[in-house]
N, C-alpha and C. Protein backbone atom coordinates (compact mmCIF):
# COMPACT_ATOMS: atom_id res chain seq x y z
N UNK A 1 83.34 58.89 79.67
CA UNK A 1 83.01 60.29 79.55
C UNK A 1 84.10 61.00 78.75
N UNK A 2 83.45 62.04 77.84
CA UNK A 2 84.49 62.69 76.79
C UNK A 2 85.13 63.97 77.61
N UNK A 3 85.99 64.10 77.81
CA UNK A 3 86.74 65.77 78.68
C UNK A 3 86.74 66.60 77.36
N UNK A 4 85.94 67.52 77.42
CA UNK A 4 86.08 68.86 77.12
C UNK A 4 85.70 69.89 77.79
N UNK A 5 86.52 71.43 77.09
CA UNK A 5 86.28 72.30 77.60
C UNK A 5 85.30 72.85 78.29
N UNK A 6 84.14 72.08 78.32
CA UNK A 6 82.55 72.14 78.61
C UNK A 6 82.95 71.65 79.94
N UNK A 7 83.32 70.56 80.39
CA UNK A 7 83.42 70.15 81.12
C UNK A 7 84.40 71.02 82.28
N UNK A 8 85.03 72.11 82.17
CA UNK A 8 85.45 73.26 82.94
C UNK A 8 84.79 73.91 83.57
N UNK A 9 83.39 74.51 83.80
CA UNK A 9 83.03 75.65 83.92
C UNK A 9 83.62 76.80 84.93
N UNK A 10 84.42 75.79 85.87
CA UNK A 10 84.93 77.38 86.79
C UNK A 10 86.36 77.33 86.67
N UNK A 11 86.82 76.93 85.30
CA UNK A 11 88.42 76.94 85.03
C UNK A 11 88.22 78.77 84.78
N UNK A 12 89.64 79.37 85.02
CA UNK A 12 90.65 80.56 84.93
C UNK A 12 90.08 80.94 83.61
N UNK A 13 89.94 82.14 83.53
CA UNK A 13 89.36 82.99 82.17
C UNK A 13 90.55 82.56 80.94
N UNK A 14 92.08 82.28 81.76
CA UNK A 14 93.14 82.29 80.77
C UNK A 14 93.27 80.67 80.87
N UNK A 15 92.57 80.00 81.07
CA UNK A 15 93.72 78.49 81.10
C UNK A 15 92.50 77.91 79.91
N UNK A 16 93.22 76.52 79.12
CA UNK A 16 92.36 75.51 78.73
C UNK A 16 93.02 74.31 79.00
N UNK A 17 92.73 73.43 78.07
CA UNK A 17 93.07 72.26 78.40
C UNK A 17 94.26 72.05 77.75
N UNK A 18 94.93 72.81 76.52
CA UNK A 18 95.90 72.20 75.74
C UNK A 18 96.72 72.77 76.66
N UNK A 19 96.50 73.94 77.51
CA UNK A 19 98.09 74.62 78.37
C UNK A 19 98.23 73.54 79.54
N UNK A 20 97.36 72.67 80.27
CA UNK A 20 97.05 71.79 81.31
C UNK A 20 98.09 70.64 80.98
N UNK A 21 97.78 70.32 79.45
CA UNK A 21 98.44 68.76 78.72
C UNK A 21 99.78 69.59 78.29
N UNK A 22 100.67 71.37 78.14
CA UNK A 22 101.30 71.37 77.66
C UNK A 22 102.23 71.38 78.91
N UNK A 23 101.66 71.72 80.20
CA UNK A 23 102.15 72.25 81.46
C UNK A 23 102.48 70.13 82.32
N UNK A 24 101.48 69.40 81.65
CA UNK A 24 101.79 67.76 82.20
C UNK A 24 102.65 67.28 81.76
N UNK A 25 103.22 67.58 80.51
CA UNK A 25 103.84 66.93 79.44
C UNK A 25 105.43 67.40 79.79
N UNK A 26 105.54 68.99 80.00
CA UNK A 26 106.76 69.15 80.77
C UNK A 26 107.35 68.74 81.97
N UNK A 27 105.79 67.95 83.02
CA UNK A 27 106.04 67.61 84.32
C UNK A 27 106.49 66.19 83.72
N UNK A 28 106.30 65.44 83.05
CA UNK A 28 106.27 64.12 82.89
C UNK A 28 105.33 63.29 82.64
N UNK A 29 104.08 63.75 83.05
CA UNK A 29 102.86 63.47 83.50
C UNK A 29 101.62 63.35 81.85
N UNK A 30 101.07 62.21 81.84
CA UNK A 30 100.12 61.83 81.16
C UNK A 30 99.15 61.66 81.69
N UNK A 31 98.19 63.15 80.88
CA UNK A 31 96.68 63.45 81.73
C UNK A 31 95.99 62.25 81.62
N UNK A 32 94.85 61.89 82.16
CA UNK A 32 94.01 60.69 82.44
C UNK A 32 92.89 60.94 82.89
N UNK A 33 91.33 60.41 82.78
CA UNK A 33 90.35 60.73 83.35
C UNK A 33 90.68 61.37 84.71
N UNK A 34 90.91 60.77 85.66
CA UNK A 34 91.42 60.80 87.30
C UNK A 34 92.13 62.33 87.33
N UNK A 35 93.09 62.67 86.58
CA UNK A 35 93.88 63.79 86.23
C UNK A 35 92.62 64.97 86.14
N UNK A 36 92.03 64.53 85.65
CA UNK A 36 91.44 65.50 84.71
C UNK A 36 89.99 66.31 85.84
N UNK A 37 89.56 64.78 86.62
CA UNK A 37 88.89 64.74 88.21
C UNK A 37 89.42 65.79 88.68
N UNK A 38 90.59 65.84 89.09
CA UNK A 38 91.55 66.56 90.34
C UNK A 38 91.49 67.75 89.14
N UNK A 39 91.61 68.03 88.73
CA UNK A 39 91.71 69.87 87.98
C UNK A 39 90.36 70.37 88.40
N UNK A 40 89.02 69.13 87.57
CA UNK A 40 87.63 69.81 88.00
C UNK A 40 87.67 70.20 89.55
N UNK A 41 88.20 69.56 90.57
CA UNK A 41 87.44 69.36 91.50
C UNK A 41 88.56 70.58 91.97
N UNK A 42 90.12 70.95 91.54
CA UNK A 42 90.60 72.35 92.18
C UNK A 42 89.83 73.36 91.72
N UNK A 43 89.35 73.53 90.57
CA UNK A 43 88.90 74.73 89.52
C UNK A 43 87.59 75.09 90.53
N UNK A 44 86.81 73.84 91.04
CA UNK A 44 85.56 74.28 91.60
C UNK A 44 86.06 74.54 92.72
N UNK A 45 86.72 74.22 93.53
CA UNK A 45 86.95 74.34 95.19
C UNK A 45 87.39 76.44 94.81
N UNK A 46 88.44 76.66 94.23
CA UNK A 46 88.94 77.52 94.37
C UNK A 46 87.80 78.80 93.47
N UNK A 47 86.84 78.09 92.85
CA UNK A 47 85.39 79.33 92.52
C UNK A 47 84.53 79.02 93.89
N UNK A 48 84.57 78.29 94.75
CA UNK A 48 83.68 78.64 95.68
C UNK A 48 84.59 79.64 96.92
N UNK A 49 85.76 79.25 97.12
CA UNK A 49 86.82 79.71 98.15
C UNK A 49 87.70 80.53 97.59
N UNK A 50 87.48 81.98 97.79
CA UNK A 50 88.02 82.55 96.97
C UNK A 50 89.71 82.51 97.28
N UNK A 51 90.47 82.65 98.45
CA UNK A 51 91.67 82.64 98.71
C UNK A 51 92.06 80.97 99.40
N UNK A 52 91.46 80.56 99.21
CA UNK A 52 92.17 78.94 100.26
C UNK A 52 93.55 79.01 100.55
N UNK A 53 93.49 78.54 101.58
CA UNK A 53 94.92 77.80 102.12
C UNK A 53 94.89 76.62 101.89
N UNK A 54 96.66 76.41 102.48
CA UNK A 54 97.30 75.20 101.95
C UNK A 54 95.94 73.81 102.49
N UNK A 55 96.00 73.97 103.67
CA UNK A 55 95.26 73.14 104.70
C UNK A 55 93.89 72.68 103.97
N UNK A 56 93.24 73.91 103.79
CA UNK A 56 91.94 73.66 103.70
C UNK A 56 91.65 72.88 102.23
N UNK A 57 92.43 73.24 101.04
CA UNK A 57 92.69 72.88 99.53
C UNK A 57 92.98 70.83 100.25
N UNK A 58 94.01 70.66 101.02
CA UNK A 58 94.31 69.42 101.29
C UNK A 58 92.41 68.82 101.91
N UNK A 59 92.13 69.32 102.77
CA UNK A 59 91.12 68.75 103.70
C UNK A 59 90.24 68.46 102.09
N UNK A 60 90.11 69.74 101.66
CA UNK A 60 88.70 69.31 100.88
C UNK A 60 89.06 67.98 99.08
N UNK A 61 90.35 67.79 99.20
CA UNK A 61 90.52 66.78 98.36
C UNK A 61 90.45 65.57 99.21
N UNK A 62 91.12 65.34 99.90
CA UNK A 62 90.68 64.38 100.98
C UNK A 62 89.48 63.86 100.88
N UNK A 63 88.75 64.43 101.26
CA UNK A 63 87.36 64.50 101.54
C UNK A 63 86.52 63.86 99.79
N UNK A 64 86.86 64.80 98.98
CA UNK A 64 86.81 64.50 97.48
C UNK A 64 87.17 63.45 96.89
N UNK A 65 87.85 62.86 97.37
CA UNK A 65 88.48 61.73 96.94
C UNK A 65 89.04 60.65 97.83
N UNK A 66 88.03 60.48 99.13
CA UNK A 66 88.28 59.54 99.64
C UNK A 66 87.91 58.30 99.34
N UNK A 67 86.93 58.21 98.43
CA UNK A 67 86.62 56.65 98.25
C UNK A 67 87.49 56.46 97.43
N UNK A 68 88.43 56.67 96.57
CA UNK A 68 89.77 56.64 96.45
C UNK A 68 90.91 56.11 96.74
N UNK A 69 91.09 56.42 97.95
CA UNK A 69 92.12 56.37 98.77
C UNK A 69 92.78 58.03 99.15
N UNK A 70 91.94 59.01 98.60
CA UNK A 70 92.58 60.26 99.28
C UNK A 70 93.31 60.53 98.92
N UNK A 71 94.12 61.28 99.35
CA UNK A 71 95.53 62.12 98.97
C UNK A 71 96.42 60.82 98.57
N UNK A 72 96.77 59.77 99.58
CA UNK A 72 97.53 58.58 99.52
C UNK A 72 97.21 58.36 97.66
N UNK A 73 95.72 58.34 96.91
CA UNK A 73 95.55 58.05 96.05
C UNK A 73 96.23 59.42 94.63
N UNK A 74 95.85 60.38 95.60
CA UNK A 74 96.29 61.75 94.66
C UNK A 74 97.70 61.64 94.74
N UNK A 75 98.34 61.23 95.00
CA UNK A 75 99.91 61.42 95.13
C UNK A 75 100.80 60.34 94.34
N UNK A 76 99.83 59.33 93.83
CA UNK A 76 100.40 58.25 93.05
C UNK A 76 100.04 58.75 91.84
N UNK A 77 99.46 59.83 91.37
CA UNK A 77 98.65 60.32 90.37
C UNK A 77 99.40 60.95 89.81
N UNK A 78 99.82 61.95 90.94
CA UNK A 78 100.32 63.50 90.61
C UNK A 78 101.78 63.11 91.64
N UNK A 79 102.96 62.82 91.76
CA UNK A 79 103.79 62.90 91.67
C UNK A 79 104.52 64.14 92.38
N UNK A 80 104.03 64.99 91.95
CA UNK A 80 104.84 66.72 91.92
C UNK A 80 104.14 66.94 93.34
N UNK A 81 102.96 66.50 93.98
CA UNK A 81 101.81 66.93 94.38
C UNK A 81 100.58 67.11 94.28
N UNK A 82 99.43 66.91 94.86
CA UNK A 82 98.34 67.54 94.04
C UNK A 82 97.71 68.62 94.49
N UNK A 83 98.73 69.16 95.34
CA UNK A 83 97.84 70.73 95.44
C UNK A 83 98.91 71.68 94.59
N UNK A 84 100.33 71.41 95.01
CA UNK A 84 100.83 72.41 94.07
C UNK A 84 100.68 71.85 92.24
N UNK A 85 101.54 70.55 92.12
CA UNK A 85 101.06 70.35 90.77
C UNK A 85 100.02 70.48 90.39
N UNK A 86 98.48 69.82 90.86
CA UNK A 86 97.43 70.14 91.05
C UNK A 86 97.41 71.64 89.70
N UNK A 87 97.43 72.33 91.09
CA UNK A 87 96.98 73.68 90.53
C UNK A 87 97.57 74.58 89.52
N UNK A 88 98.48 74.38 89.13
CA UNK A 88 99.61 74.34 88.34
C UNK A 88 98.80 74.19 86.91
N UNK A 89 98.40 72.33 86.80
CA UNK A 89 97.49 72.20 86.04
C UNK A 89 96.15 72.82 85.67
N UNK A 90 95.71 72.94 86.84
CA UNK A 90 94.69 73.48 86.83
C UNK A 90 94.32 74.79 86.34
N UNK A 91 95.48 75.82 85.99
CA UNK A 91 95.86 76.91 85.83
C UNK A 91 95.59 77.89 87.71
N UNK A 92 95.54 77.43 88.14
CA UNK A 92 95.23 78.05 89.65
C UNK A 92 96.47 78.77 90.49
N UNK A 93 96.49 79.41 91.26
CA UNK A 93 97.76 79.96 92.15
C UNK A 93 97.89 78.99 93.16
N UNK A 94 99.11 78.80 93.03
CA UNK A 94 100.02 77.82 94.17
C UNK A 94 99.79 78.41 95.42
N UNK A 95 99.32 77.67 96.48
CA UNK A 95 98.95 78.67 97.79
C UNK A 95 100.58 78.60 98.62
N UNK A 96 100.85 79.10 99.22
CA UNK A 96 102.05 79.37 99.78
C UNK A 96 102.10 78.24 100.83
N UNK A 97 103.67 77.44 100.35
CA UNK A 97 104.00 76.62 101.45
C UNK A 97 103.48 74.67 100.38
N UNK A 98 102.90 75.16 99.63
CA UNK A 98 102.50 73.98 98.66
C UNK A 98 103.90 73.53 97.28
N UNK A 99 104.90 74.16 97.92
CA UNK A 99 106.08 73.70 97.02
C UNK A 99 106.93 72.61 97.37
N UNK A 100 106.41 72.01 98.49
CA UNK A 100 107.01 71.01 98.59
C UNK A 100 105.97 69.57 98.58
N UNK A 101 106.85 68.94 97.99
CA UNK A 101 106.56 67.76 97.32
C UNK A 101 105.99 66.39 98.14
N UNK A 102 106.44 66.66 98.74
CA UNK A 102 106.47 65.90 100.28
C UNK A 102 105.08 66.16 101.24
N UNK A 103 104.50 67.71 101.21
CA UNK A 103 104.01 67.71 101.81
C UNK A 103 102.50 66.58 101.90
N UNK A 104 102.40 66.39 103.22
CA UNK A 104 100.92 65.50 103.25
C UNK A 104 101.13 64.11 103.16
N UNK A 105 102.93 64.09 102.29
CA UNK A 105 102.65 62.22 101.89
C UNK A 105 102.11 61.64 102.96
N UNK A 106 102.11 59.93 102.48
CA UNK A 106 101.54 59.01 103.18
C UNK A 106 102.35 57.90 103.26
N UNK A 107 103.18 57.78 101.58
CA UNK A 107 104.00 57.22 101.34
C UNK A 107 104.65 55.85 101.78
């Protein structure tokens, strides 16, 4: 499957994809299909939920990506996190308490 901007529909009026790859590239991070999964799937969680918390953003990736391996799988991905890096990428607001790096491991 080709990732384009099409493939956004409930991304941030201000984000695209080159600020996503310019915002990975400073993390370290080389976007990847899977990468690119976890943005769709924050961009949509956070157009259906308008304020989420930390908790609930975790439950519903979980859930999203359990045949996966889940978070255990999101965290080998994303490094930083995948709710704060995550969203970061995603162009999304960091929910409070998602700055640590640690949180959720499985490790």
């Amino acid at each position: 499957m080709t990732v384009t901007s099409e493939s956004f529909p409930n991304a941030p009026d201000d984000w695209d994809m080159e600020k996503a790859q310019e915002t990975a590239k400073s993390d370290g991070v080389e976007l990847t299909e899977d990468h690119w999964d976890l943005i769709r799937a924050l961009q949509e969680y956070y157009h259906k939920v308008e304020f989420p918390n930390l908790r609930q953003i975790k439950d519903a990736l979980e859930e999203k990506f359990h045949s996966r391996g889940g978070m255990k799988y999101l965290y080998q991905i994303i490094p930083g996190g995948p709710v704060a890096q995550g969203c970061r990428l995603a162009g999304l607001k960091v929910p409070a308490g998602a700055v640590d790096k640690s949180f959720g491991s499985m490790a």
